[in-house]
Protein backbone atom coordinates (compact mmCIF):
# COMPACT_ATOMS: atom_id res chain seq x y z
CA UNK A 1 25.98 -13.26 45.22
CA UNK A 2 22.51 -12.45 44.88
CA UNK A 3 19.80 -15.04 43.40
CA UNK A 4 16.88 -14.73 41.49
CA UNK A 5 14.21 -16.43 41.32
CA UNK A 6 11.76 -16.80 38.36
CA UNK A 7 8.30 -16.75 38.64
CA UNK A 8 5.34 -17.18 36.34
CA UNK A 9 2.92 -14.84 35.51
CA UNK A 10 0.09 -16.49 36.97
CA UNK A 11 2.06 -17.36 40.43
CA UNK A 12 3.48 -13.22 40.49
CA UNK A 13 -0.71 -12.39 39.90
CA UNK A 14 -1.81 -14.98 42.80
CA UNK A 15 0.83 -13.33 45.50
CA UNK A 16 -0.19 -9.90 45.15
CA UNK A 17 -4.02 -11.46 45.42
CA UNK A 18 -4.75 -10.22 42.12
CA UNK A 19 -7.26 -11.53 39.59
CA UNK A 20 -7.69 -11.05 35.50
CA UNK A 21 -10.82 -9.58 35.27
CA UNK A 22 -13.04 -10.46 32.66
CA UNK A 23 -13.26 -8.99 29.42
CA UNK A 24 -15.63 -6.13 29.77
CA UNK A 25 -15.06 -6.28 33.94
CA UNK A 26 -18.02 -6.14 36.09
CA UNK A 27 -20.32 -4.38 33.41
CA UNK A 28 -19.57 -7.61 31.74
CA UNK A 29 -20.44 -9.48 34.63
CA UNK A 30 -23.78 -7.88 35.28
CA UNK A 31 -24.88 -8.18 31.75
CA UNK A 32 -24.14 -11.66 31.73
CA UNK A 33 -26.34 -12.25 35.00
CA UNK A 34 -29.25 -10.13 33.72
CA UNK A 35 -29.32 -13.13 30.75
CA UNK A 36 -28.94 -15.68 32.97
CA UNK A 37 -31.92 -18.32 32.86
CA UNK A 38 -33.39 -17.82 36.39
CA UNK A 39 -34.39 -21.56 36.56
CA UNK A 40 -29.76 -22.24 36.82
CA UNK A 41 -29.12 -22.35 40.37
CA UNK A 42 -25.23 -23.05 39.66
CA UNK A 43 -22.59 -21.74 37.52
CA UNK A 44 -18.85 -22.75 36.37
CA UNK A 45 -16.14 -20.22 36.40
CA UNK A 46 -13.24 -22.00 34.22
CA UNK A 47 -9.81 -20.73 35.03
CA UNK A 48 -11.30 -18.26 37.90
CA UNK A 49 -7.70 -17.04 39.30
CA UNK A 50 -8.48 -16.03 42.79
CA UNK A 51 -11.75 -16.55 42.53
CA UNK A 52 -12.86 -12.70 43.08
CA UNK A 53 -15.51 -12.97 39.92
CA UNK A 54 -16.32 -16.19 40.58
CA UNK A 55 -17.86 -14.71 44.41
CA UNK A 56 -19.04 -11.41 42.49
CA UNK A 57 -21.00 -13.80 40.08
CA UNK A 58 -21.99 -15.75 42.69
CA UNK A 59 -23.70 -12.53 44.39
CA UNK A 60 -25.03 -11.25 41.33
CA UNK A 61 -26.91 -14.12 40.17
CA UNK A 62 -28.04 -15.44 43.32
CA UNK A 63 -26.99 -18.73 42.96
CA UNK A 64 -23.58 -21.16 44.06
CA UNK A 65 -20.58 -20.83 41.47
CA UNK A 66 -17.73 -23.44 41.92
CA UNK A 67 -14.40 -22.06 40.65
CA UNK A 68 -11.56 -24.12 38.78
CA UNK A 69 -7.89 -23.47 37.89
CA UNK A 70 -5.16 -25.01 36.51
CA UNK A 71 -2.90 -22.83 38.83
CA UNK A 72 -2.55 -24.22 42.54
CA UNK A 73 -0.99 -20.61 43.21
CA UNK A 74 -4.15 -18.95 42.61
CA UNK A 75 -6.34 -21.72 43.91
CA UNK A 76 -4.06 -21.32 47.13
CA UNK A 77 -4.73 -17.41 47.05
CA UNK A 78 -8.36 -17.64 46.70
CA UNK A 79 -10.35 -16.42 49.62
CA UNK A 80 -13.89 -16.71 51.69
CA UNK A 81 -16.31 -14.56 50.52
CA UNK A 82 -16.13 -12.90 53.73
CA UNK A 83 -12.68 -11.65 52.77
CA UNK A 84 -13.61 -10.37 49.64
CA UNK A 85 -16.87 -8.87 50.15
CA UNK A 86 -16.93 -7.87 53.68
CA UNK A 87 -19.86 -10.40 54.25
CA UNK A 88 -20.01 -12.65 56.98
């Protein structure tokens, strides 16, 4: 007999290493960073998956972003920097 096994959307997303992009992607992104106050060294990314945008913001803005999640299966997915951007 053969079982199946349900999974959620969000842990399905996190095993593949996949992240929701942001409305608008990383157009969206960049717009938002050439707005950004220079005198914030930090940002927030609320519910930031895998925590790909939350490194690309992090590089775009020049400045530390902490990510948060409800999800322990994407916090568990996310990865260095180094992994995602080829950076060291």
């Amino acid at each position: 007999m053969t079982r199946v096994q349900s999974f959620s959307y969000v842990e399905i997303m996190a095993s593949l290493d996949e992240a929701n992009a942001p409305p608008g992607g990383d157009r969206a992104l960049a717009a938002l960073v050439s707005r950004w106050p220079r005198r914030l060294r930090s940002g927030l990314d609320v519910g930031c998956n895998t925590g790909a945008y939350s490194y690309i913001l992090a590089d775009l803005a020049d400045v530390a972003v902490i990510g948060v999640d409800i999800s322990s299966a994407m916090i568990a997915a996310a990865r260095p920097p180094s992994a995602i951007t080829g950076l060291g």
